[in-house]
PDB file of N, CA and C in Angstrom:
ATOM      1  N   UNK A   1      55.310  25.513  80.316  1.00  0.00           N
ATOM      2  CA  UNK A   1      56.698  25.899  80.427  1.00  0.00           C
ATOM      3  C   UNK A   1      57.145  25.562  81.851  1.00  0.00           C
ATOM      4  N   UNK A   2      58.144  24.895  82.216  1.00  0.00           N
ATOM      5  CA  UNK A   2      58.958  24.863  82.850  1.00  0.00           C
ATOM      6  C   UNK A   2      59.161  25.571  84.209  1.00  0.00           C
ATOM      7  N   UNK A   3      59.067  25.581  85.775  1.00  0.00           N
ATOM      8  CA  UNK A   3      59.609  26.682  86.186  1.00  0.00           C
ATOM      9  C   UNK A   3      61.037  27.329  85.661  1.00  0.00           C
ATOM     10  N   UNK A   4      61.814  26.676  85.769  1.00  0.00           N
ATOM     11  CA  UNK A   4      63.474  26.636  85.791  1.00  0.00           C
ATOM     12  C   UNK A   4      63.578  27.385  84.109  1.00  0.00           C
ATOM     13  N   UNK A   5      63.142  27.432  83.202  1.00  0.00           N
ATOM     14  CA  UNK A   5      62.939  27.915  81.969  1.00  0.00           C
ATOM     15  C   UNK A   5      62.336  29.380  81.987  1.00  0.00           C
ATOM     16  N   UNK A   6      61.330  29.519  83.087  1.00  0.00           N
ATOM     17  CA  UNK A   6      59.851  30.749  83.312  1.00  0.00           C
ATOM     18  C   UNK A   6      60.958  31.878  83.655  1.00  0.00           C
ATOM     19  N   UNK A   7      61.730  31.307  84.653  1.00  0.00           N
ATOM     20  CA  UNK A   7      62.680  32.084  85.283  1.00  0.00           C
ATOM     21  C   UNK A   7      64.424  32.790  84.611  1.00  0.00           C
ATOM     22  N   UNK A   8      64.343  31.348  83.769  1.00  0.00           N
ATOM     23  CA  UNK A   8      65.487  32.013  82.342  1.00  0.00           C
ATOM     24  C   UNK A   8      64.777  32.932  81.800  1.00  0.00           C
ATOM     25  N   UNK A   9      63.564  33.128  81.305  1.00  0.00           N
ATOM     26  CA  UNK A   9      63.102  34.107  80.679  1.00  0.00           C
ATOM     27  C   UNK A   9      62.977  35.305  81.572  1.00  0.00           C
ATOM     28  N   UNK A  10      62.394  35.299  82.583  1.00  0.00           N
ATOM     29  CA  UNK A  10      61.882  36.450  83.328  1.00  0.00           C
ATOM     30  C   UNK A  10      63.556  36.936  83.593  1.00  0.00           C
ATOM     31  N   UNK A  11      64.557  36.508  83.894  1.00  0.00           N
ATOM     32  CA  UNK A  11      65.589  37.305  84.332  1.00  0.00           C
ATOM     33  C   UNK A  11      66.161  38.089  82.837  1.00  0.00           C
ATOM     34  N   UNK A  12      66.363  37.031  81.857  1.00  0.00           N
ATOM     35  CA  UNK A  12      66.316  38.018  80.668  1.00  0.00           C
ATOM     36  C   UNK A  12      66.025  38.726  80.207  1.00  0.00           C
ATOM     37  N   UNK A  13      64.192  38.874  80.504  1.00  0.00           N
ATOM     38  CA  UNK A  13      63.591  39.864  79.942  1.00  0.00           C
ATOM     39  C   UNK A  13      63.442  41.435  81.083  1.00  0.00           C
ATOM     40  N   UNK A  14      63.300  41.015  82.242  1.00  0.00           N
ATOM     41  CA  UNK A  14      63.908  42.259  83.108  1.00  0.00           C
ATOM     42  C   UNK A  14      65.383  42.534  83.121  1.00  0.00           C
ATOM     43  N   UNK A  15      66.365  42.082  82.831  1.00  0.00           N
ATOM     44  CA  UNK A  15      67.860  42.692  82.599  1.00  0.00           C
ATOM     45  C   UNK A  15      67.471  43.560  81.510  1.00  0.00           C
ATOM     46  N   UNK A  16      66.723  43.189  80.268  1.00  0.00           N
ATOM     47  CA  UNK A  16      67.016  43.813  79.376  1.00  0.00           C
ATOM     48  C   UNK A  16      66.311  44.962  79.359  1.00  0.00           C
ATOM     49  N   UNK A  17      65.177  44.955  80.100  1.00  0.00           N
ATOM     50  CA  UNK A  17      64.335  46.177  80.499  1.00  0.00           C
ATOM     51  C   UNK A  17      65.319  47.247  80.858  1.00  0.00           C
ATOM     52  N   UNK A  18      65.831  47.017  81.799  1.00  0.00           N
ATOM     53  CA  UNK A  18      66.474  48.491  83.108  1.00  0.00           C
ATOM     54  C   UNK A  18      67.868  48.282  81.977  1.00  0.00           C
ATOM     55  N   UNK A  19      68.270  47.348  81.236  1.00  0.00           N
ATOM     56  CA  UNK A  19      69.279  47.970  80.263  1.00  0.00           C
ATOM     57  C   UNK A  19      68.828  49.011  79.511  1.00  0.00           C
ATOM     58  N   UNK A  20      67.681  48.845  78.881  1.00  0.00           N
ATOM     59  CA  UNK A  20      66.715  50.095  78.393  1.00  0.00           C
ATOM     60  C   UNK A  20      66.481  50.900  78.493  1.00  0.00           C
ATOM     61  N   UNK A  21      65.900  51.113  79.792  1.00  0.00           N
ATOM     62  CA  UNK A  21      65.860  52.023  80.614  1.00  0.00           C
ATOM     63  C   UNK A  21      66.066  52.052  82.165  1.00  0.00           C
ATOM     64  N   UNK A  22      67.207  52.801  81.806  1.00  0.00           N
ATOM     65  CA  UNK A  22      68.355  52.614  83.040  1.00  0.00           C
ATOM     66  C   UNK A  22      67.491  53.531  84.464  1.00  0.00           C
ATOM     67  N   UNK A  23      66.475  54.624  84.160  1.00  0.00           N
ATOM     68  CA  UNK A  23      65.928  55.554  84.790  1.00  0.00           C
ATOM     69  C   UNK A  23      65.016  54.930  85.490  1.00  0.00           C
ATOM     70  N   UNK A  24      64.497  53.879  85.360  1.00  0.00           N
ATOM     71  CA  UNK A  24      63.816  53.164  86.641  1.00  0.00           C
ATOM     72  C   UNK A  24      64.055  52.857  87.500  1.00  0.00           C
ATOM     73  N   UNK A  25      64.998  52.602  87.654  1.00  0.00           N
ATOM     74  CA  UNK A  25      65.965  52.367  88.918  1.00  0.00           C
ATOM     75  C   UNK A  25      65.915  53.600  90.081  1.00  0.00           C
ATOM     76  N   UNK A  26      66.188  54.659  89.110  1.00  0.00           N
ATOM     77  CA  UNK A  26      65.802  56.071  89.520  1.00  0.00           C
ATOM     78  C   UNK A  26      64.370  56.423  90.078  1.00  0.00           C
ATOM     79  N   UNK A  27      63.461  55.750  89.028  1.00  0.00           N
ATOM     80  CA  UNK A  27      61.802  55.952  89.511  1.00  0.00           C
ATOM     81  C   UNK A  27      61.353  55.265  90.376  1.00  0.00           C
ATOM     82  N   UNK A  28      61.770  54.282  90.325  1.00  0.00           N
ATOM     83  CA  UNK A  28      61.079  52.884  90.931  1.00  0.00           C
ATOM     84  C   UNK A  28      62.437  52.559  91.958  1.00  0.00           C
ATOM     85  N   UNK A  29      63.341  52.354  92.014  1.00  0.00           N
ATOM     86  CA  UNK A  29      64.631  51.911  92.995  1.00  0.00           C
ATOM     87  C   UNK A  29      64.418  50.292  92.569  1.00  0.00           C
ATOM     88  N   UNK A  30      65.308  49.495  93.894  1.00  0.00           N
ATOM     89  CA  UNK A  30      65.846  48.551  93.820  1.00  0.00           C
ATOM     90  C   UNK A  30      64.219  47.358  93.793  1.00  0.00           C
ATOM     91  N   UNK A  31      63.328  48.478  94.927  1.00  0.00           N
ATOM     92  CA  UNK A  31      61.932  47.617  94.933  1.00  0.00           C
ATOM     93  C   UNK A  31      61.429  47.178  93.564  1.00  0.00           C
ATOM     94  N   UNK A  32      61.084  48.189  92.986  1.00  0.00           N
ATOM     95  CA  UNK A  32      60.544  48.229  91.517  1.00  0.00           C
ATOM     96  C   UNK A  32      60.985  47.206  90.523  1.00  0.00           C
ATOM     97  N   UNK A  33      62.513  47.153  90.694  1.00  0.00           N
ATOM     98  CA  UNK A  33      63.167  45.681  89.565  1.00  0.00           C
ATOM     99  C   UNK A  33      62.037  44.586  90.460  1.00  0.00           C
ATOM    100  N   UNK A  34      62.476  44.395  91.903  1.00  0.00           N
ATOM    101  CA  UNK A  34      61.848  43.151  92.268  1.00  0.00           C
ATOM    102  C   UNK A  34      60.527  43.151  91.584  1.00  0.00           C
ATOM    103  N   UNK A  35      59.497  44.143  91.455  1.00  0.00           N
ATOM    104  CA  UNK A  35      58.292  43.579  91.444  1.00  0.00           C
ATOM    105  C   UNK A  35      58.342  44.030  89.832  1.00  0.00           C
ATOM    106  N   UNK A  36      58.932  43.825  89.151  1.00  0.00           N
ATOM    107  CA  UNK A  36      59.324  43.702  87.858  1.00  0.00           C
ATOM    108  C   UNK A  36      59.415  42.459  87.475  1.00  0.00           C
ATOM    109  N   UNK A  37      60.490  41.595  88.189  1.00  0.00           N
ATOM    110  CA  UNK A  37      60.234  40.237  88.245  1.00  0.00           C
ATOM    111  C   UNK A  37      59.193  39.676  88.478  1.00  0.00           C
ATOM    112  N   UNK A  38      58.782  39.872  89.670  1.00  0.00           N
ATOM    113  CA  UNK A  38      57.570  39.582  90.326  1.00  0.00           C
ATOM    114  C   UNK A  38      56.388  39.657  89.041  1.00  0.00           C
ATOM    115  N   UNK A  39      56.116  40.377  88.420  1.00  0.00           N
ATOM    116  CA  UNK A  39      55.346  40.999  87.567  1.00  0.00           C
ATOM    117  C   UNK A  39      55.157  40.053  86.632  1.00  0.00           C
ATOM    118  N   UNK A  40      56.671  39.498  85.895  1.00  0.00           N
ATOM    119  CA  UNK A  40      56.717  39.048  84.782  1.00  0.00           C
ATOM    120  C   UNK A  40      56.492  37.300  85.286  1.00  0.00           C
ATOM    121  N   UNK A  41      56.779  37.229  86.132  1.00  0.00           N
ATOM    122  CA  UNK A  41      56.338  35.699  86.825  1.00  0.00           C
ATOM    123  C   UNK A  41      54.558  35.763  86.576  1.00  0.00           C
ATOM    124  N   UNK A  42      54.013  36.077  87.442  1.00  0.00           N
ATOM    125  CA  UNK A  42      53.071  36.610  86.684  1.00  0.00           C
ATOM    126  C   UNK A  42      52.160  36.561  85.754  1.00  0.00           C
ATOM    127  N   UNK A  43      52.996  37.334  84.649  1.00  0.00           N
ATOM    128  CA  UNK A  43      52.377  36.997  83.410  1.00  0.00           C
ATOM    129  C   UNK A  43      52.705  35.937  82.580  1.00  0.00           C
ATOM    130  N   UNK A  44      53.620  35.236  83.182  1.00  0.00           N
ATOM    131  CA  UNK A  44      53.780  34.095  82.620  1.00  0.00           C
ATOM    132  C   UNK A  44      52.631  32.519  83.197  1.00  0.00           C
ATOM    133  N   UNK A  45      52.583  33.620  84.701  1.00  0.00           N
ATOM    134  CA  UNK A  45      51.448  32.491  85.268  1.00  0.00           C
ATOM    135  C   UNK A  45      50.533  32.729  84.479  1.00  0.00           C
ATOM    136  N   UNK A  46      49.708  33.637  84.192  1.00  0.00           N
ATOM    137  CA  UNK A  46      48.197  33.922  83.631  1.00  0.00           C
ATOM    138  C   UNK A  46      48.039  33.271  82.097  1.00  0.00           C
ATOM    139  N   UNK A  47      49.349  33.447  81.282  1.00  0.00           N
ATOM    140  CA  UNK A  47      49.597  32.807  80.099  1.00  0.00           C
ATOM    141  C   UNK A  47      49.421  31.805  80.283  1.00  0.00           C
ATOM    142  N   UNK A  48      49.671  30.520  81.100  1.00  0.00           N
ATOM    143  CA  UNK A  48      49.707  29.404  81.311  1.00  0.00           C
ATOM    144  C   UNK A  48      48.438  29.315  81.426  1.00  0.00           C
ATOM    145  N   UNK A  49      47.628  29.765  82.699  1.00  0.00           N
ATOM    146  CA  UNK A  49      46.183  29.769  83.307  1.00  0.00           C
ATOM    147  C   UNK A  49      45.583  29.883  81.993  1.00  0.00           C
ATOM    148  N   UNK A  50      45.773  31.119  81.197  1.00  0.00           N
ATOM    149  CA  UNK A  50      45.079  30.807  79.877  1.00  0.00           C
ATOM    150  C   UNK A  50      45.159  30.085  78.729  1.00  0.00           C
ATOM    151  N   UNK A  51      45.866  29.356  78.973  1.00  0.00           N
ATOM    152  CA  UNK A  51      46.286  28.148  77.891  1.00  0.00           C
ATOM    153  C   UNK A  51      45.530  26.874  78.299  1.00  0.00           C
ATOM    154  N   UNK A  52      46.080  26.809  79.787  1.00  0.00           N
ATOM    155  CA  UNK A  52      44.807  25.537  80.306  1.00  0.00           C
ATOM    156  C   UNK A  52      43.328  25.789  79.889  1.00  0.00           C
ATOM    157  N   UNK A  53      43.272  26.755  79.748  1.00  0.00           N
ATOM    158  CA  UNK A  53      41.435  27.164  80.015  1.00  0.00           C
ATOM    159  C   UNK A  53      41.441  27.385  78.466  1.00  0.00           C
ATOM    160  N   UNK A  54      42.419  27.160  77.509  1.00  0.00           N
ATOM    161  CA  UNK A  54      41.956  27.727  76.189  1.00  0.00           C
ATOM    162  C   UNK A  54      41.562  28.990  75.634  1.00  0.00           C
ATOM    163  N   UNK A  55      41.784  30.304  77.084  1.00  0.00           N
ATOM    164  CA  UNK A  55      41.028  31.270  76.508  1.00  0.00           C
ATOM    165  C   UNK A  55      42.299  31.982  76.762  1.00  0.00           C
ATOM    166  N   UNK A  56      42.010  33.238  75.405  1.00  0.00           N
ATOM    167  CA  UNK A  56      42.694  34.536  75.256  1.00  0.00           C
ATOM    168  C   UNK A  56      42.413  35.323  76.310  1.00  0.00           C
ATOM    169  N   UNK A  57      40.425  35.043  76.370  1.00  0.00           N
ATOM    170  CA  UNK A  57      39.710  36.116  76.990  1.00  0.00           C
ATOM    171  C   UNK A  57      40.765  36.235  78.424  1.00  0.00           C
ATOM    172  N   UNK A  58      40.845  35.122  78.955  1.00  0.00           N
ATOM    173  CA  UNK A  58      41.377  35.295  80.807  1.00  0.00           C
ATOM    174  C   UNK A  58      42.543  36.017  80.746  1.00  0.00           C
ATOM    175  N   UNK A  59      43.488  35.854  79.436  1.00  0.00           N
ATOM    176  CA  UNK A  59      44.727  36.528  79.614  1.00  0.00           C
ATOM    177  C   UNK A  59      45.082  38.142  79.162  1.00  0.00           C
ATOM    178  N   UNK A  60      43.550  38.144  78.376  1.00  0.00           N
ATOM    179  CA  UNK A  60      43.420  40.084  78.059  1.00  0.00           C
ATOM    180  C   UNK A  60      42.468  40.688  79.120  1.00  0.00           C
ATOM    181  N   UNK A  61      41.580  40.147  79.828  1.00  0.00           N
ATOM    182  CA  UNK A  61      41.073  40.862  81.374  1.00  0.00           C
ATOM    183  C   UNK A  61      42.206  40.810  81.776  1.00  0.00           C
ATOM    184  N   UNK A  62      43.230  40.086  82.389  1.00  0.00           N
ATOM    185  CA  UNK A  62      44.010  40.130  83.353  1.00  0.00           C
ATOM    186  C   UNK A  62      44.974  41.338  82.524  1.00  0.00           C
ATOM    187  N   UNK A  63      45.266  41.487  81.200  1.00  0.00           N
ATOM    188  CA  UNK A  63      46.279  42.830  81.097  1.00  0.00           C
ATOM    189  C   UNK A  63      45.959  43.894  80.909  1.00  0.00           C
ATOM    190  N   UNK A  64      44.396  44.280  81.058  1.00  0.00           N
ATOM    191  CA  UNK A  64      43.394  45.301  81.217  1.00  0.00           C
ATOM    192  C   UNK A  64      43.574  45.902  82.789  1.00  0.00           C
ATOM    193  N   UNK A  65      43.565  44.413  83.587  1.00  0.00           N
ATOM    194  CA  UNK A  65      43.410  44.708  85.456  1.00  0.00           C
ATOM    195  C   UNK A  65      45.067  45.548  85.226  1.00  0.00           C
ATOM    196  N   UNK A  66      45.846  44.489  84.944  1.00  0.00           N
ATOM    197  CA  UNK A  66      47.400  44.848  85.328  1.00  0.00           C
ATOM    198  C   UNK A  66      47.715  46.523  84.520  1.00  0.00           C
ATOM    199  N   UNK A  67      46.680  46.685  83.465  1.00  0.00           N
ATOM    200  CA  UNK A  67      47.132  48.230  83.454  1.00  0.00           C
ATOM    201  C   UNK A  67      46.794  49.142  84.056  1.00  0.00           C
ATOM    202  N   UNK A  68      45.225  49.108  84.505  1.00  0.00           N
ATOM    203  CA  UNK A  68      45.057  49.861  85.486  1.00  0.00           C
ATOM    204  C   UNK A  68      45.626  49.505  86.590  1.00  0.00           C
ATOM    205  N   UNK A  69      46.142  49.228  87.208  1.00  0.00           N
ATOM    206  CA  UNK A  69      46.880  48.860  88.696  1.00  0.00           C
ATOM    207  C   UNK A  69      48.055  49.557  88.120  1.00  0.00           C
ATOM    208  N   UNK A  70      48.822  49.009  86.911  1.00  0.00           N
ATOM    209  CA  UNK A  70      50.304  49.597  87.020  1.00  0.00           C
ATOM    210  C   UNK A  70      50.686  51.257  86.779  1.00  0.00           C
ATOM    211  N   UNK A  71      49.298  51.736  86.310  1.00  0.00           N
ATOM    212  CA  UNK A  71      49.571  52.857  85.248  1.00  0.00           C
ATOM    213  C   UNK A  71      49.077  53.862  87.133  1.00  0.00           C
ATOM    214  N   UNK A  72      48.145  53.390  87.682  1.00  0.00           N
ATOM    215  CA  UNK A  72      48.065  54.168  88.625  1.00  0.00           C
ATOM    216  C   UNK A  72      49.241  54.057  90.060  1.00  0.00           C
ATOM    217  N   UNK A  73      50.135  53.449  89.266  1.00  0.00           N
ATOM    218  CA  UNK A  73      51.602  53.619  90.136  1.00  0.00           C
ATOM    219  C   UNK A  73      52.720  54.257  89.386  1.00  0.00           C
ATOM    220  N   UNK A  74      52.294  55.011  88.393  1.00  0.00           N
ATOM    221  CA  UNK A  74      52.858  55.339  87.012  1.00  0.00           C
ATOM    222  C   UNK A  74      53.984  54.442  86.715  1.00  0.00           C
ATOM    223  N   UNK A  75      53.718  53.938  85.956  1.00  0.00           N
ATOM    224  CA  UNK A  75      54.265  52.652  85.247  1.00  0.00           C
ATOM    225  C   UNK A  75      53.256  53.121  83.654  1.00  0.00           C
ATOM    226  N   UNK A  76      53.387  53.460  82.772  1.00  0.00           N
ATOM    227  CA  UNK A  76      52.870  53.641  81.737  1.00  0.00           C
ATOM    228  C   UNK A  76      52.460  52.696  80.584  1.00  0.00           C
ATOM    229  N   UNK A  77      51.363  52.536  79.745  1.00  0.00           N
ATOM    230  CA  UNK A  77      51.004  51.883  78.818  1.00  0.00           C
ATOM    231  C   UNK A  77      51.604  51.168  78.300  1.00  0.00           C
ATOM    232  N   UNK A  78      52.658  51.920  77.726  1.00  0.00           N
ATOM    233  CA  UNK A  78      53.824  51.795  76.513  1.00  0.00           C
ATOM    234  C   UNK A  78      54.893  50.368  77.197  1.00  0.00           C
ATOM    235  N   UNK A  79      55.008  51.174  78.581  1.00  0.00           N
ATOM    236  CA  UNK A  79      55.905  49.558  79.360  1.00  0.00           C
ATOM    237  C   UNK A  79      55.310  48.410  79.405  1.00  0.00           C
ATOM    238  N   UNK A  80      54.295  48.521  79.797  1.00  0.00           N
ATOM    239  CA  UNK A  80      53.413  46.965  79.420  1.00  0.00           C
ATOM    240  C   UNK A  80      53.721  46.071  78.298  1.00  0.00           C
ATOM    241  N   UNK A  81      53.465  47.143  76.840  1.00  0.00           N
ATOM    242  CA  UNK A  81      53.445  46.945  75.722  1.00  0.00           C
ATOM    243  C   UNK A  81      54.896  46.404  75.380  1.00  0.00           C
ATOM    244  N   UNK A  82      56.055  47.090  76.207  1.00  0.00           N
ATOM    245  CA  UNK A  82      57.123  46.662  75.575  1.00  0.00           C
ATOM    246  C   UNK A  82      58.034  45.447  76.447  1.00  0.00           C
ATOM    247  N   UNK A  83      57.035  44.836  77.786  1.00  0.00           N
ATOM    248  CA  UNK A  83      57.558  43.924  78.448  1.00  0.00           C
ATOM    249  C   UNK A  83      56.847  42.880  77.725  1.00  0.00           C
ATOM    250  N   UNK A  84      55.234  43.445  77.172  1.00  0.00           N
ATOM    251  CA  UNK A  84      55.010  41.917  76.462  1.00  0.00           C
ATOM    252  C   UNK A  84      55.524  41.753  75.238  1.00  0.00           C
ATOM    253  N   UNK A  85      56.122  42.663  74.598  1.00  0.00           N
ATOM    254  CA  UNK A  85      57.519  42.441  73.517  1.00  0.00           C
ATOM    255  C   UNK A  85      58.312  41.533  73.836  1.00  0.00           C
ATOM    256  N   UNK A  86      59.120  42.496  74.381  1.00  0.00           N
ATOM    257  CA  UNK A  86      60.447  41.218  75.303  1.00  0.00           C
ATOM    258  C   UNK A  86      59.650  40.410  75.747  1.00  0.00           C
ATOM    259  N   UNK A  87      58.639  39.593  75.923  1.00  0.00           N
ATOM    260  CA  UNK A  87      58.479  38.047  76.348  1.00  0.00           C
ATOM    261  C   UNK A  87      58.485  37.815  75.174  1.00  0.00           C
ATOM    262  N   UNK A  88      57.807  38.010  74.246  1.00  0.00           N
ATOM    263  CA  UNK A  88      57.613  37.343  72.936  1.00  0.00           C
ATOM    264  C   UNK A  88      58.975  37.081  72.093  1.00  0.00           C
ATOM    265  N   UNK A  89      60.187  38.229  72.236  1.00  0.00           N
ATOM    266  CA  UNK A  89      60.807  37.962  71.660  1.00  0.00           C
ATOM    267  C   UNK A  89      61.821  36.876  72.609  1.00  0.00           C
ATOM    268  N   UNK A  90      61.933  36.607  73.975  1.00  0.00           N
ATOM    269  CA  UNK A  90      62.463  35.868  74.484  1.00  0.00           C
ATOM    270  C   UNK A  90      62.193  34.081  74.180  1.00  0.00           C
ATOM    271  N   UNK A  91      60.701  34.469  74.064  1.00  0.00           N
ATOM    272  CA  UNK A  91      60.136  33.455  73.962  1.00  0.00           C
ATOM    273  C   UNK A  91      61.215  32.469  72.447  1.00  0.00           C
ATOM    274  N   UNK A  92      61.149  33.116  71.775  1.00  0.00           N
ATOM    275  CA  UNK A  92      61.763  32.331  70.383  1.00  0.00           C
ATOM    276  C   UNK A  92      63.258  31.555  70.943  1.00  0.00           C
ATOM    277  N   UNK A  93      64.030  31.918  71.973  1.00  0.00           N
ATOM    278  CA  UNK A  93      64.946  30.953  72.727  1.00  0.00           C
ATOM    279  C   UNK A  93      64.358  30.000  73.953  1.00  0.00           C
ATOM    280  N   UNK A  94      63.193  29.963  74.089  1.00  0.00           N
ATOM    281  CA  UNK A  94      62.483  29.556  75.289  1.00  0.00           C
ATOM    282  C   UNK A  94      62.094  27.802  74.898  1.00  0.00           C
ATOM    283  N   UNK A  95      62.210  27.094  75.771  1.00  0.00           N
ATOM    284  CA  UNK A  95      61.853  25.848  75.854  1.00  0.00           C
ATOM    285  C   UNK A  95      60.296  25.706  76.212  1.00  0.00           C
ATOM    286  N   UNK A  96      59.289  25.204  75.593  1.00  0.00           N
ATOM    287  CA  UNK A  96      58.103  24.897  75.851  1.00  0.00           C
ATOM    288  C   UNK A  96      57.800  23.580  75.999  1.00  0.00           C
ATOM    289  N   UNK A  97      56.660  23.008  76.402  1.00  0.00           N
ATOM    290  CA  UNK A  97      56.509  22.255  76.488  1.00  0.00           C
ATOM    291  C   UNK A  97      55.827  21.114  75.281  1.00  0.00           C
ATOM    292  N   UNK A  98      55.109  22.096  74.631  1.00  0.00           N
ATOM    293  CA  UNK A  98      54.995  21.838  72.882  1.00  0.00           C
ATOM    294  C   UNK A  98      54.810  23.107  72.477  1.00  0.00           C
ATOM    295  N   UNK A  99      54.402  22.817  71.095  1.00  0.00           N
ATOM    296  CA  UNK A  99      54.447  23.766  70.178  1.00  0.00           C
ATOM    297  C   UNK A  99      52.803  24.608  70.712  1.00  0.00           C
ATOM    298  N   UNK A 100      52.094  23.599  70.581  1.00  0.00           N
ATOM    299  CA  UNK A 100      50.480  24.312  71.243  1.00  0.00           C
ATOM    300  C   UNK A 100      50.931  25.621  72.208  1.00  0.00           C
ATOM    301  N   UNK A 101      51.696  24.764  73.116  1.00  0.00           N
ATOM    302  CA  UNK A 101      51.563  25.890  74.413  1.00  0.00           C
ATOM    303  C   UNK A 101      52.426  27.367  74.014  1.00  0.00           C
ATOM    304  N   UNK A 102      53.627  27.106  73.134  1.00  0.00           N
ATOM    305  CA  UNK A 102      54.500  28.100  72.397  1.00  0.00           C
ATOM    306  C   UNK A 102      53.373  29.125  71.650  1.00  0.00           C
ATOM    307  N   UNK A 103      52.306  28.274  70.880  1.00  0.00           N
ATOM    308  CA  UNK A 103      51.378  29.325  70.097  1.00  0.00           C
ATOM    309  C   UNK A 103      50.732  29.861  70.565  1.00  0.00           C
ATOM    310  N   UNK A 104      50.462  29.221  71.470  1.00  0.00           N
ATOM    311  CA  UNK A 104      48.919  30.191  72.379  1.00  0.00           C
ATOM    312  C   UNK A 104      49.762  31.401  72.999  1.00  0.00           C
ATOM    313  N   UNK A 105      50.918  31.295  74.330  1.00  0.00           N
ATOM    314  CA  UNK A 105      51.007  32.008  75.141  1.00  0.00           C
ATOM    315  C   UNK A 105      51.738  33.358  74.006  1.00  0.00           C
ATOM    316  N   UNK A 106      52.008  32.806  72.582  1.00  0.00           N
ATOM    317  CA  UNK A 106      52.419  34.107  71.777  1.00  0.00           C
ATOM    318  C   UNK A 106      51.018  34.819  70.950  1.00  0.00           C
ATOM    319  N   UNK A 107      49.905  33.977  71.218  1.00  0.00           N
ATOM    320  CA  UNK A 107      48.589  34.262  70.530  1.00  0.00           C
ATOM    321  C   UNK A 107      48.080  35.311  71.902  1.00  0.00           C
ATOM    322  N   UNK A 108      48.085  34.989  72.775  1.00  0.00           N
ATOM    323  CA  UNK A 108      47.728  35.245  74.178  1.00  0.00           C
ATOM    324  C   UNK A 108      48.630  36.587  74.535  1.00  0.00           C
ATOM    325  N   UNK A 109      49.703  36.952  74.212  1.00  0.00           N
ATOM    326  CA  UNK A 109      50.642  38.399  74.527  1.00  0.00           C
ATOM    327  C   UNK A 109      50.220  39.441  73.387  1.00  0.00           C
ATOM    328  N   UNK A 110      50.520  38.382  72.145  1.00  0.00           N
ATOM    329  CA  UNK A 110      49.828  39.700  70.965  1.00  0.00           C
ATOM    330  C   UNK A 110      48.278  40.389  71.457  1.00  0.00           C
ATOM    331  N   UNK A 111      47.697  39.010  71.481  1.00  0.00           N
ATOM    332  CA  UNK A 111      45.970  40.151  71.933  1.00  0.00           C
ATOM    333  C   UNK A 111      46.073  40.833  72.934  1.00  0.00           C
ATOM    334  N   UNK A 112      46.956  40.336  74.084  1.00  0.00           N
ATOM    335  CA  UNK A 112      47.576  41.767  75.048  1.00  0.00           C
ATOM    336  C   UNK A 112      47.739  42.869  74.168  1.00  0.00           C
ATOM    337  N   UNK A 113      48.630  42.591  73.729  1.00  0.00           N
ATOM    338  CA  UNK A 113      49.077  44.047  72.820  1.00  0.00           C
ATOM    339  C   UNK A 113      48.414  45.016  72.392  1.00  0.00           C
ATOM    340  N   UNK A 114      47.573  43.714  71.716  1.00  0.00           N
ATOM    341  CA  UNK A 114      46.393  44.762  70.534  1.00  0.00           C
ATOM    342  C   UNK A 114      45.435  45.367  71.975  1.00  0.00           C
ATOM    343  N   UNK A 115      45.431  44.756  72.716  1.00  0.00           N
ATOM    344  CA  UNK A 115      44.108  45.834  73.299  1.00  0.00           C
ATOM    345  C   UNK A 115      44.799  47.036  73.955  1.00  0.00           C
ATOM    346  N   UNK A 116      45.605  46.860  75.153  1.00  0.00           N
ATOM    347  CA  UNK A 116      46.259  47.996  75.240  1.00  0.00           C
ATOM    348  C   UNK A 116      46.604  49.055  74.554  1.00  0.00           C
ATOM    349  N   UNK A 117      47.024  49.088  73.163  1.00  0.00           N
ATOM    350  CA  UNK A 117      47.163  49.681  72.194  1.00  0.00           C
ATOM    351  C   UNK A 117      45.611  50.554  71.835  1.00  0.00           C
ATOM    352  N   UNK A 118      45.084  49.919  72.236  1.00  0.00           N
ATOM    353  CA  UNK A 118      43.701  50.543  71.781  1.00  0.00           C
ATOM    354  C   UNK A 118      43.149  51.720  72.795  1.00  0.00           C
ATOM    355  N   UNK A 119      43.964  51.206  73.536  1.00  0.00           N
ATOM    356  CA  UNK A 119      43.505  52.517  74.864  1.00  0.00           C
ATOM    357  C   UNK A 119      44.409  53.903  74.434  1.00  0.00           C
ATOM    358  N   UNK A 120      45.792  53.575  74.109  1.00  0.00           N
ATOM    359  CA  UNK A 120      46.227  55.154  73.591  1.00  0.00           C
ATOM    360  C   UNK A 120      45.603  56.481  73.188  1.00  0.00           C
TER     361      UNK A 120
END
């Protein structure tokens, strides 16, 4: 994917976050959006990293690390779960570079999903 595309998505998918939930702003302030962005850049890098490398595995350690790191800044499970939503669903307006790379990095967020989910 694209930078110039990575970044259509990431601003979409954090607007629509703090549209969501407007109270982060409150929890987190003006810092928190940034590294919201920051965040979702990110995970769009590691998606990539794991697409080159072919593996799921690199991109579900890395949302294992990123929950413990985020959850002990309370940032909760459930947000993870529902930022790698909103990528996925952003993703379906998103320009890729083929279809391969479209399947994986949505093969690559779901097994995010599923494991996090498993920690509940």
């Amino acid at each position: 994917m694209k930078v110039s595309e990575k970044t259509k998505l990431v601003d979409r998918v954090v607007n629509d976050i703090y549209q969501t939930y407007p109270g982060l702003i409150d929890k987190f302030g003006e810092n928190g959006r940034r590294r919201t962005v920051e965040d979702n850049h990110h995970h769009l890098d590691h998606l990539d990293t794991a697409y080159q490398m072919g593996s799921s595995t690199f991109f579900v350690d890395y949302t294992l690390w990123l929950n413990s790191v985020l959850t002990s800044r309370g940032v909760g499970t459930e947000l993870i779960v529902d930022n790698y939503e909103r990528l996925i669903k952003g993703m379906e307006n998103a320009a890729f570079e083929s279809s391969d790379e479209r399947d994986a990095y949505l093969e690559y967020l779901q097994a995010g999903i599923k494991e996090l989910k498993t920690l509940s």
